[in-house]
Every structure is written in C-alpha cells, then in structure tokens.
N, C-alpha and C. Protein backbone atom coordinates (compact mmCIF):
# COMPACT_ATOMS: atom_id res chain seq x y z
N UNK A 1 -31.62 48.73 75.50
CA UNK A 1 -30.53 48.26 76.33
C UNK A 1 -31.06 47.87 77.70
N UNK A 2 -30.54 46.51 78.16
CA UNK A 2 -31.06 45.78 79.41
C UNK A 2 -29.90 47.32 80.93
N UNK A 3 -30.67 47.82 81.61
CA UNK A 3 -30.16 48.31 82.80
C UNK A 3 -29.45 47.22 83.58
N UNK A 4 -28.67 47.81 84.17
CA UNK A 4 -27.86 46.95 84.51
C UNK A 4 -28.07 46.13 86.08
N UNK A 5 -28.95 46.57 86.79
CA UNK A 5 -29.46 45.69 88.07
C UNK A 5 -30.39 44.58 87.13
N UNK A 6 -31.39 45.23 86.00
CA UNK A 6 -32.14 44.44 85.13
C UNK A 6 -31.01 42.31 84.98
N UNK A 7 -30.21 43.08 84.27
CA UNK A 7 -28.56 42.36 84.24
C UNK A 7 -28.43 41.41 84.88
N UNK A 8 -27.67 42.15 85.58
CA UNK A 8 -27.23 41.10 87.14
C UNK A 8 -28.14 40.02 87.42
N UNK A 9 -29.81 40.69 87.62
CA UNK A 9 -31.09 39.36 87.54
C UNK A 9 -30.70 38.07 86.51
N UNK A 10 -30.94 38.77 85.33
CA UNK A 10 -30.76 37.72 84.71
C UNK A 10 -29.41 36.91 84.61
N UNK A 11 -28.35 37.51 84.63
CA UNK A 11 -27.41 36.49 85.01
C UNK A 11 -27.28 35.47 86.11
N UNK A 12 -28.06 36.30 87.20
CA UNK A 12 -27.98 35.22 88.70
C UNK A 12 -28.77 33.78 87.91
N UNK A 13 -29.84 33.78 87.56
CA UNK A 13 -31.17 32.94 87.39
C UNK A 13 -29.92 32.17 85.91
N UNK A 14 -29.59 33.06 85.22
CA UNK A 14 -29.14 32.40 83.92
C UNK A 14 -28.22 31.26 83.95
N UNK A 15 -27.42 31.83 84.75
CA UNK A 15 -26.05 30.81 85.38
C UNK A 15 -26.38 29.63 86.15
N UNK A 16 -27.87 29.24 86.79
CA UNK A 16 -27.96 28.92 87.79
C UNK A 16 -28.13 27.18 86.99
N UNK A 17 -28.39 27.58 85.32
CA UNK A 17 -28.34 26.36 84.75
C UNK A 17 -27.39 25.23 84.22
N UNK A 18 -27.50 24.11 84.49
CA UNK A 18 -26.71 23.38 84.62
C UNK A 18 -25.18 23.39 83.98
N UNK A 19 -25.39 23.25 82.55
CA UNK A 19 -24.52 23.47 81.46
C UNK A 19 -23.50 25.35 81.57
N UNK A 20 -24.25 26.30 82.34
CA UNK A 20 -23.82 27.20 82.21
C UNK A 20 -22.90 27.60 83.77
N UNK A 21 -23.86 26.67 84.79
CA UNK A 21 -23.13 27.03 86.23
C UNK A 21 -21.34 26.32 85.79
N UNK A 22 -21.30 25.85 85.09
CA UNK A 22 -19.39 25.78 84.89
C UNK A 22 -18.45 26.61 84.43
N UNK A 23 -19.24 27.59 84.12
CA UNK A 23 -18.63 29.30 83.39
C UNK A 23 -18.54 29.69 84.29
N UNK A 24 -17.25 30.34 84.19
CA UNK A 24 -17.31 31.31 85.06
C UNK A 24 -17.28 33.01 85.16
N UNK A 25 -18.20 33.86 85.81
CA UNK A 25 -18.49 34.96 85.61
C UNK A 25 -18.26 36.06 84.36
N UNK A 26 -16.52 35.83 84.23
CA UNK A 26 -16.25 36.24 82.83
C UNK A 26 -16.35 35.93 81.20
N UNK A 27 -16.58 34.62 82.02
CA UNK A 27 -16.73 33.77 80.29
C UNK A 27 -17.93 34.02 79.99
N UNK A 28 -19.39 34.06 81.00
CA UNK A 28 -20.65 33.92 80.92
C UNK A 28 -21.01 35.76 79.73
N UNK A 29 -20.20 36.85 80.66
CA UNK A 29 -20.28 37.56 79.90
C UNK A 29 -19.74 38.03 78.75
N UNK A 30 -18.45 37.21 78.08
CA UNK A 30 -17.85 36.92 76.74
C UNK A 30 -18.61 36.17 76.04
N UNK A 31 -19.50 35.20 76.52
CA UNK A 31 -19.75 34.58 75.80
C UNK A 31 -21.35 35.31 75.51
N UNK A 32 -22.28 35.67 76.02
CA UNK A 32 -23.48 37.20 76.02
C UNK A 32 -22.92 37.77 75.14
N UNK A 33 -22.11 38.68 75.21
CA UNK A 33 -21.22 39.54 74.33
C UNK A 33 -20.92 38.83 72.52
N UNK A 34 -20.46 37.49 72.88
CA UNK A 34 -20.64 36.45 71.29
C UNK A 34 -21.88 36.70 70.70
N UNK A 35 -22.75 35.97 71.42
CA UNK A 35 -23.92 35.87 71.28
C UNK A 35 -25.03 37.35 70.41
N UNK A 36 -24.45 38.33 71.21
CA UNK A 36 -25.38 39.77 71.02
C UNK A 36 -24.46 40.07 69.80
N UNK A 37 -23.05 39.84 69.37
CA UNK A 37 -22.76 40.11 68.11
C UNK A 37 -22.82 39.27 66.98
N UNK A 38 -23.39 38.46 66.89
CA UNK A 38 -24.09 37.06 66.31
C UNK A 38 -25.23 37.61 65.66
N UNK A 39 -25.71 37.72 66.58
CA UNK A 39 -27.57 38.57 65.97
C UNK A 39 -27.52 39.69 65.39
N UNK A 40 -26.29 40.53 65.99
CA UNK A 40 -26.47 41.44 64.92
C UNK A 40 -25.76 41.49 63.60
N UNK A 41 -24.91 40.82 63.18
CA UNK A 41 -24.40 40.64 62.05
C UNK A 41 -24.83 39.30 61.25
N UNK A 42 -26.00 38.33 62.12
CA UNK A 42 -26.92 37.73 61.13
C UNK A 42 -27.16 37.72 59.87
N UNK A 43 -27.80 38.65 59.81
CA UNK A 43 -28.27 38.84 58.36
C UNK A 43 -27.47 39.52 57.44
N UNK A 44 -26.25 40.05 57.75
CA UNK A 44 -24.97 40.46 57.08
C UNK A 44 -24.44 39.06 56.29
N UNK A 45 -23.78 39.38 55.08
CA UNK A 45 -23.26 38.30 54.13
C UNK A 45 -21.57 37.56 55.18
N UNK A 46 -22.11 36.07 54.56
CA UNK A 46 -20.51 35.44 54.98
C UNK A 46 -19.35 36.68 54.78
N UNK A 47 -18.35 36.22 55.45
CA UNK A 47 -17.30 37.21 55.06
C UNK A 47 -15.84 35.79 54.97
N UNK A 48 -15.63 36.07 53.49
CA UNK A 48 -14.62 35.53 53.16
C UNK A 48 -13.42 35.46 54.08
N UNK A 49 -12.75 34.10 54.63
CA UNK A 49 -11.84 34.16 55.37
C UNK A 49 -10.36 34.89 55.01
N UNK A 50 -10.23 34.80 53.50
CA UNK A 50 -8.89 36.12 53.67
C UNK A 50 -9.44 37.36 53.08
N UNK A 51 -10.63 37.21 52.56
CA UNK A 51 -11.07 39.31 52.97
C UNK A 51 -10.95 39.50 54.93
N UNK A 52 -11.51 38.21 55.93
CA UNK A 52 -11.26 38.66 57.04
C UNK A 52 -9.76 38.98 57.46
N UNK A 53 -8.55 38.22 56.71
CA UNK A 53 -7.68 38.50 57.12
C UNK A 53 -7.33 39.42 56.47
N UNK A 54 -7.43 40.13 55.44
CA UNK A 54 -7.23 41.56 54.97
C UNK A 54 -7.59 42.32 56.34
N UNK A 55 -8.77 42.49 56.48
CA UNK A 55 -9.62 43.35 57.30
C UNK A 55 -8.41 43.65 58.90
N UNK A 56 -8.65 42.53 58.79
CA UNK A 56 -7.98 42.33 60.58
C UNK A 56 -6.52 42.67 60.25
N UNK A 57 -5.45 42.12 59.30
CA UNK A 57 -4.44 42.71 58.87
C UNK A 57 -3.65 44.16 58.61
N UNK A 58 -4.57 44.68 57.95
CA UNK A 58 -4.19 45.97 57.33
C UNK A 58 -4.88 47.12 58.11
N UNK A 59 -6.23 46.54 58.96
CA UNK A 59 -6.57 48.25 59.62
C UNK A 59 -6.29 47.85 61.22
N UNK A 60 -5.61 48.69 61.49
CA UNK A 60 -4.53 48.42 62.68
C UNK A 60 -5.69 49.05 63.73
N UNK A 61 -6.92 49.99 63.33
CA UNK A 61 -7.47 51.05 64.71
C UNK A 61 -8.60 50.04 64.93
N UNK A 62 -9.14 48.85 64.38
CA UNK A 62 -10.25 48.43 64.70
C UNK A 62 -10.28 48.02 66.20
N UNK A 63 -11.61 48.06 66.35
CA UNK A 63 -12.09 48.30 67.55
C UNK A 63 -12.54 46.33 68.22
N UNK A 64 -11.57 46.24 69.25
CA UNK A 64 -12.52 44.67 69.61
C UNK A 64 -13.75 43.89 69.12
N UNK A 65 -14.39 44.81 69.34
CA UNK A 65 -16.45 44.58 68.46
C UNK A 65 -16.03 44.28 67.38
N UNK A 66 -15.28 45.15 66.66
CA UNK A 66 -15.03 44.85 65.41
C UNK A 66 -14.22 43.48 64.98
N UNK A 67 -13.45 43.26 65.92
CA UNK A 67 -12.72 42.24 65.52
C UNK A 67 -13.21 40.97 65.96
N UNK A 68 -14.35 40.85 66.38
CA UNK A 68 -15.45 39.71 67.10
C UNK A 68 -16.25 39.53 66.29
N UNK A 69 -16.87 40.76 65.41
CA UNK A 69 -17.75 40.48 64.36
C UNK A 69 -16.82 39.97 63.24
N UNK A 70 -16.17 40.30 62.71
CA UNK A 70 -15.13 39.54 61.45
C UNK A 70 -15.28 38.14 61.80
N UNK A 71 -14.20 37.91 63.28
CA UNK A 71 -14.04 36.60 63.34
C UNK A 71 -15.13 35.58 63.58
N UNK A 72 -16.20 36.20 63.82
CA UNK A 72 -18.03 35.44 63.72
C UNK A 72 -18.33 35.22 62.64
N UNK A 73 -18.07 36.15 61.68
CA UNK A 73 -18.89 36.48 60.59
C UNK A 73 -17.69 35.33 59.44
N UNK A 74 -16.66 35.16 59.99
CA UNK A 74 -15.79 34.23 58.98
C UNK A 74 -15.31 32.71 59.79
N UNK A 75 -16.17 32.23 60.82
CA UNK A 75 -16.45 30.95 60.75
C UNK A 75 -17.29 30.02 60.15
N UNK A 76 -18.08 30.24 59.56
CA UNK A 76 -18.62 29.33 58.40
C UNK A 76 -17.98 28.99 58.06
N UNK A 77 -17.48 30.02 57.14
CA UNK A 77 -16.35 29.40 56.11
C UNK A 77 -15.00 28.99 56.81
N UNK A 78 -14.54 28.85 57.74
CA UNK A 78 -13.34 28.23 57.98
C UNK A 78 -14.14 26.72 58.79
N UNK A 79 -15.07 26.64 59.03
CA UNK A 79 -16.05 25.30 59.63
C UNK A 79 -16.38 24.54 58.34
N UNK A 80 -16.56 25.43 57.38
CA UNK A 80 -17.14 24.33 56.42
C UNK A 80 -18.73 24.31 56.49
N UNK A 81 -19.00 24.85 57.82
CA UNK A 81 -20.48 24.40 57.91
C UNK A 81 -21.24 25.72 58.70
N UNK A 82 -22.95 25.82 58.57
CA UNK A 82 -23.10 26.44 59.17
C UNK A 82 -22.69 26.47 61.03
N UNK A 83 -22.62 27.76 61.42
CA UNK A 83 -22.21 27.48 63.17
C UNK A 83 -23.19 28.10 63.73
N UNK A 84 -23.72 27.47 65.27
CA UNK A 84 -24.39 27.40 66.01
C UNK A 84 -24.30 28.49 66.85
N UNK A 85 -24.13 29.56 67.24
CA UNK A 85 -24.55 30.26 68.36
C UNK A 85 -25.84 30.65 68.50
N UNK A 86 -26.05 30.76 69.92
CA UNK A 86 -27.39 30.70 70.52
C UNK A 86 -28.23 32.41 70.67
N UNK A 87 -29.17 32.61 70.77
CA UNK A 87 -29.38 33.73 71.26
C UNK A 87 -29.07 34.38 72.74
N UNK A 88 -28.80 35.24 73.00
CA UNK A 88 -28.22 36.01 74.39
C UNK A 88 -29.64 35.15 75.27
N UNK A 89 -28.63 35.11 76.32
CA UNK A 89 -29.54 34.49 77.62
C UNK A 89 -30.13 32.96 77.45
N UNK A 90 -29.66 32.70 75.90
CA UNK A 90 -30.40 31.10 76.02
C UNK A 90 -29.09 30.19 76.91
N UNK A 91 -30.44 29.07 77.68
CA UNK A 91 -29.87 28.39 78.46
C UNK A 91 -28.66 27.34 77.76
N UNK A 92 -28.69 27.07 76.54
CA UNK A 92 -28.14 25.79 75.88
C UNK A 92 -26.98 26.54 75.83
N UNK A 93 -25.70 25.73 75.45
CA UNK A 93 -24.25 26.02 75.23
C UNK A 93 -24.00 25.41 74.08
N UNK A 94 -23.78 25.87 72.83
CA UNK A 94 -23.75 24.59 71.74
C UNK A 94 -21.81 24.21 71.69
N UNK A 95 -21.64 23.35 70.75
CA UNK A 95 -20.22 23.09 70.65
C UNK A 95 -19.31 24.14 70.22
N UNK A 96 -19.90 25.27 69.30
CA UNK A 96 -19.39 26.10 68.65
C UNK A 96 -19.22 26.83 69.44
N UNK A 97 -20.07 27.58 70.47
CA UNK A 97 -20.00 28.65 71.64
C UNK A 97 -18.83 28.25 72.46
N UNK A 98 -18.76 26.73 73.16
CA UNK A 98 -17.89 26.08 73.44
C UNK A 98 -16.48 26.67 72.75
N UNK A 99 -16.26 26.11 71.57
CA UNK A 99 -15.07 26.24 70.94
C UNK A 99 -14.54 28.03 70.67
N UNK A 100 -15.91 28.78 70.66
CA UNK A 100 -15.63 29.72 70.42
C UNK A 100 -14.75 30.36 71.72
N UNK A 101 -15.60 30.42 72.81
CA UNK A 101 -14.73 30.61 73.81
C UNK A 101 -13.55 30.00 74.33
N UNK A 102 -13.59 28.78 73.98
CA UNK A 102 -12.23 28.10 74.37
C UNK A 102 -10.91 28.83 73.60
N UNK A 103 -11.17 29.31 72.47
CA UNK A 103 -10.71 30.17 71.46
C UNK A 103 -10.05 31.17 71.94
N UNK A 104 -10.94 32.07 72.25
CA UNK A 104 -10.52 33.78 72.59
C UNK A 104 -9.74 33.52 74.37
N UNK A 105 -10.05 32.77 75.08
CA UNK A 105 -9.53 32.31 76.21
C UNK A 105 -7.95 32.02 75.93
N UNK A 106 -7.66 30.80 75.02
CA UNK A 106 -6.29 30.86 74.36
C UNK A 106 -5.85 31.63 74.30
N UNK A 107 -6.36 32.42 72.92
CA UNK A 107 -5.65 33.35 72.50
C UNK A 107 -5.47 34.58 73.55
N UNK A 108 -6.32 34.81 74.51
CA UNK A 108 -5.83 35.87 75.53
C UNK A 108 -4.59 35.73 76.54
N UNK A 109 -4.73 34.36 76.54
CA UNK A 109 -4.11 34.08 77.70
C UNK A 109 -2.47 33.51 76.55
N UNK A 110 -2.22 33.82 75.34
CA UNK A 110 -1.13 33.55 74.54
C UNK A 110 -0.57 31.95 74.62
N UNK A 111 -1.73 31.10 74.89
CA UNK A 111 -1.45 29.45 75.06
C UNK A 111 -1.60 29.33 73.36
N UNK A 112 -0.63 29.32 72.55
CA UNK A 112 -0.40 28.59 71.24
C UNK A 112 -0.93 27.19 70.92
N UNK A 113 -0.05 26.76 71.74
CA UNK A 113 -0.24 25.11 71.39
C UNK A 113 -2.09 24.75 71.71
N UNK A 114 -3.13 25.66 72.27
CA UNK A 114 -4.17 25.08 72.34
C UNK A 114 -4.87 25.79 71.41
N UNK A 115 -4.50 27.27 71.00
CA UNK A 115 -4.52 27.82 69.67
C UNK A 115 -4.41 26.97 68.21
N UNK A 116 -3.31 26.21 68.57
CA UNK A 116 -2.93 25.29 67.01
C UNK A 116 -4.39 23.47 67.53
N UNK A 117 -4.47 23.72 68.73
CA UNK A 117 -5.05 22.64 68.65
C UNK A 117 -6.73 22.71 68.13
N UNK A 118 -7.14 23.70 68.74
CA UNK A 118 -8.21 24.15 68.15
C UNK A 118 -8.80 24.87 66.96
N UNK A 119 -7.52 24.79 66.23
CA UNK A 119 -7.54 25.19 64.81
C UNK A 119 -8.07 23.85 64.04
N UNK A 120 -6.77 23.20 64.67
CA UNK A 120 -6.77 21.43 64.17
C UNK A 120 -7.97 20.80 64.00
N UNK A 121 -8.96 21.08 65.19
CA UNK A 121 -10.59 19.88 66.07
C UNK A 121 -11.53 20.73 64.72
N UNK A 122 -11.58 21.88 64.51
CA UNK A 122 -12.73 22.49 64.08
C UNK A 122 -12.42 23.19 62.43
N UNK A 123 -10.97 23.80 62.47
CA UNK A 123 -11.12 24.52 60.84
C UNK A 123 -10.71 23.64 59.88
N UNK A 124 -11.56 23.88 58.68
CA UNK A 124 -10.83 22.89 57.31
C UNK A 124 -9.34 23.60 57.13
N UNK A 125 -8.97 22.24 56.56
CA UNK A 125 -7.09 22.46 56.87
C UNK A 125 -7.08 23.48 55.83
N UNK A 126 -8.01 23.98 54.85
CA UNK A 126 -7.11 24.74 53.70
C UNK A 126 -7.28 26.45 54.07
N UNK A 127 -7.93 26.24 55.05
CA UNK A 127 -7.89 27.60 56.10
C UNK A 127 -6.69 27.79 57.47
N UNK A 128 -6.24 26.72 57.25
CA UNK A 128 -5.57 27.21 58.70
C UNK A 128 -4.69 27.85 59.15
N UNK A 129 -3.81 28.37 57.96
CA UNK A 129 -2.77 29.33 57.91
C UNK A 129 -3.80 30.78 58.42
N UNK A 130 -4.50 30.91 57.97
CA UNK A 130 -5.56 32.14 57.68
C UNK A 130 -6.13 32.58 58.73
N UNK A 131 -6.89 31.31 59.45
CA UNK A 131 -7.14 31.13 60.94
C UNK A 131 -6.04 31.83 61.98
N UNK A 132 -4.76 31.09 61.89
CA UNK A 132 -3.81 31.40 62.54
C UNK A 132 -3.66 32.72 62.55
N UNK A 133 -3.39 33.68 61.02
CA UNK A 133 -3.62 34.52 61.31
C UNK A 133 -4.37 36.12 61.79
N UNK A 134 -5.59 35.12 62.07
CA UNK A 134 -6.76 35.90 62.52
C UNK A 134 -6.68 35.56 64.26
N UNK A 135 -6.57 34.63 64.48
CA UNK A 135 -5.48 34.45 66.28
C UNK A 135 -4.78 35.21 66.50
N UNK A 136 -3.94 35.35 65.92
CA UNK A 136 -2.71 35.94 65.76
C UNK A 136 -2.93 37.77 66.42
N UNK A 137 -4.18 38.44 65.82
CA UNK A 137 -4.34 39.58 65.59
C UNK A 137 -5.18 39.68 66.45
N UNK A 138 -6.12 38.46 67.10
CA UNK A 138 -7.32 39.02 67.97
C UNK A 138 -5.40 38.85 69.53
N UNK A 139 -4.89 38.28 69.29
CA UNK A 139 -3.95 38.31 70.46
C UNK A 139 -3.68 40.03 70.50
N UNK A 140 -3.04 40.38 70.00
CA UNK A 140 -2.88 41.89 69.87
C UNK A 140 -3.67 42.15 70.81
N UNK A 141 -4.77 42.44 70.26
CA UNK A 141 -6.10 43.26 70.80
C UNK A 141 -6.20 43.30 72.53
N UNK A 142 -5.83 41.44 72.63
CA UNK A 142 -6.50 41.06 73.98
C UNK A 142 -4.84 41.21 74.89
N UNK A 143 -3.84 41.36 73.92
CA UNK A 143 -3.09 41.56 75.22
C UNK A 143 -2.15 43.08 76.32
C-alpha cells in the first residue's frame, strides 16, 4: 500500500498531465480507485450481465468495492467488446474510463436522462434493461 504523503506526490505530478489536468480532484481519485479494481479482478472470469444483476439485486449488504467490481467485471459483455482501463497512475484516459466515470457521476448525482444516454452511446441494446438495472442499484449505494 502507497502511504499517503507517498500519494499526494504522485497525484500532484499525475494530474499535471494534459488529458488528466481536466479531472477534477475527485474524479482523479474514482477513477485510481476504477483502475486498482480492474487489476484486481483481471484475471477473474467475465461475469454474466444478469448473474451481475442477480448479484447486485438480491444481496442488499454488498459493499461499494463490491459493487464496482461486478459492474467492471460485467462490461464486456454489455460493450460487446473487450474494455480499456488503464493501469493506476497511467497518464492516458481511454474512452471507456471516460464513459466509465461519466457513468457513476450520473448515477450519483441521480441525472437519468444522462444515465439512459449513456446506456444508449456504449451498451448493446439487448442489455439495456439489465444495465439500467445495475444503475439503478449502484444509485442506492451512492446516494
């Protein structure tokens, strides 16, 4: 585990890059936080988008982490394709990190209509009920 003055360093220097100086403080560390649960559920199997909505549905005590790894671990399959996140501290921002955060930002902040829009830009339509209700449940969490 990085100490946390360790931290702060690297965020000053991290942010200072182009693509990333437009984040701001909180997103930089939501989106670290994506990133570090990315790597670790790597090498863990896809997770079917309605086993994720089982998951997220029916166990009411899960823990945020938990509900970040599901919803990581079941975008493939609602993309269709493999998705891009970066390793913690890399300078690049890909589209997916992008969307990902534009995502949980929505959904925290209970903006629907950019919820349904970003369902629309990125999930195959025969997921999107499913999607919705995996939004739906990270709202809970975040509000």
């Amino acid at each position: 585990m990085v100490e946390d003055n360790e931290n702060d360093y690297q965020l000053f220097f991290w942010a200072k890059t182009p693509l990333i100086m437009k984040l701001k403080s909180v997103d930089i560390t939501l989106l670290e936080r994506a990133r570090a649960c990315a790597m670790e559920v790597r090498a863990y199997p896809r997770l079917d988008i309605l086993k994720a909505c089982q998951l997220i549905s029916l166990d009411i005590d899960l823990l945020s982490s938990e509900m970040l790894e599901i919803f990581i671990r079941s975008l493939p399959e609602a993309f269709g394709r493999k998705v891009v996140i970066h390793k913690p501290w890399t300078k690049q921002l890909s589209w997916d990190e992008k969307w990902l955060l534009s995502m949980i930002k929505a959904v925290s902040r209970a903006d629907y209509d950019s919820v349904h829009f970003l369902i629309r830009s990125a999930v195959k339509r025969k997921h999107h009920r499913e999607f919705l209700t995996i939004a739906h449940e990270l709202w809970k969490i975040s509000a």
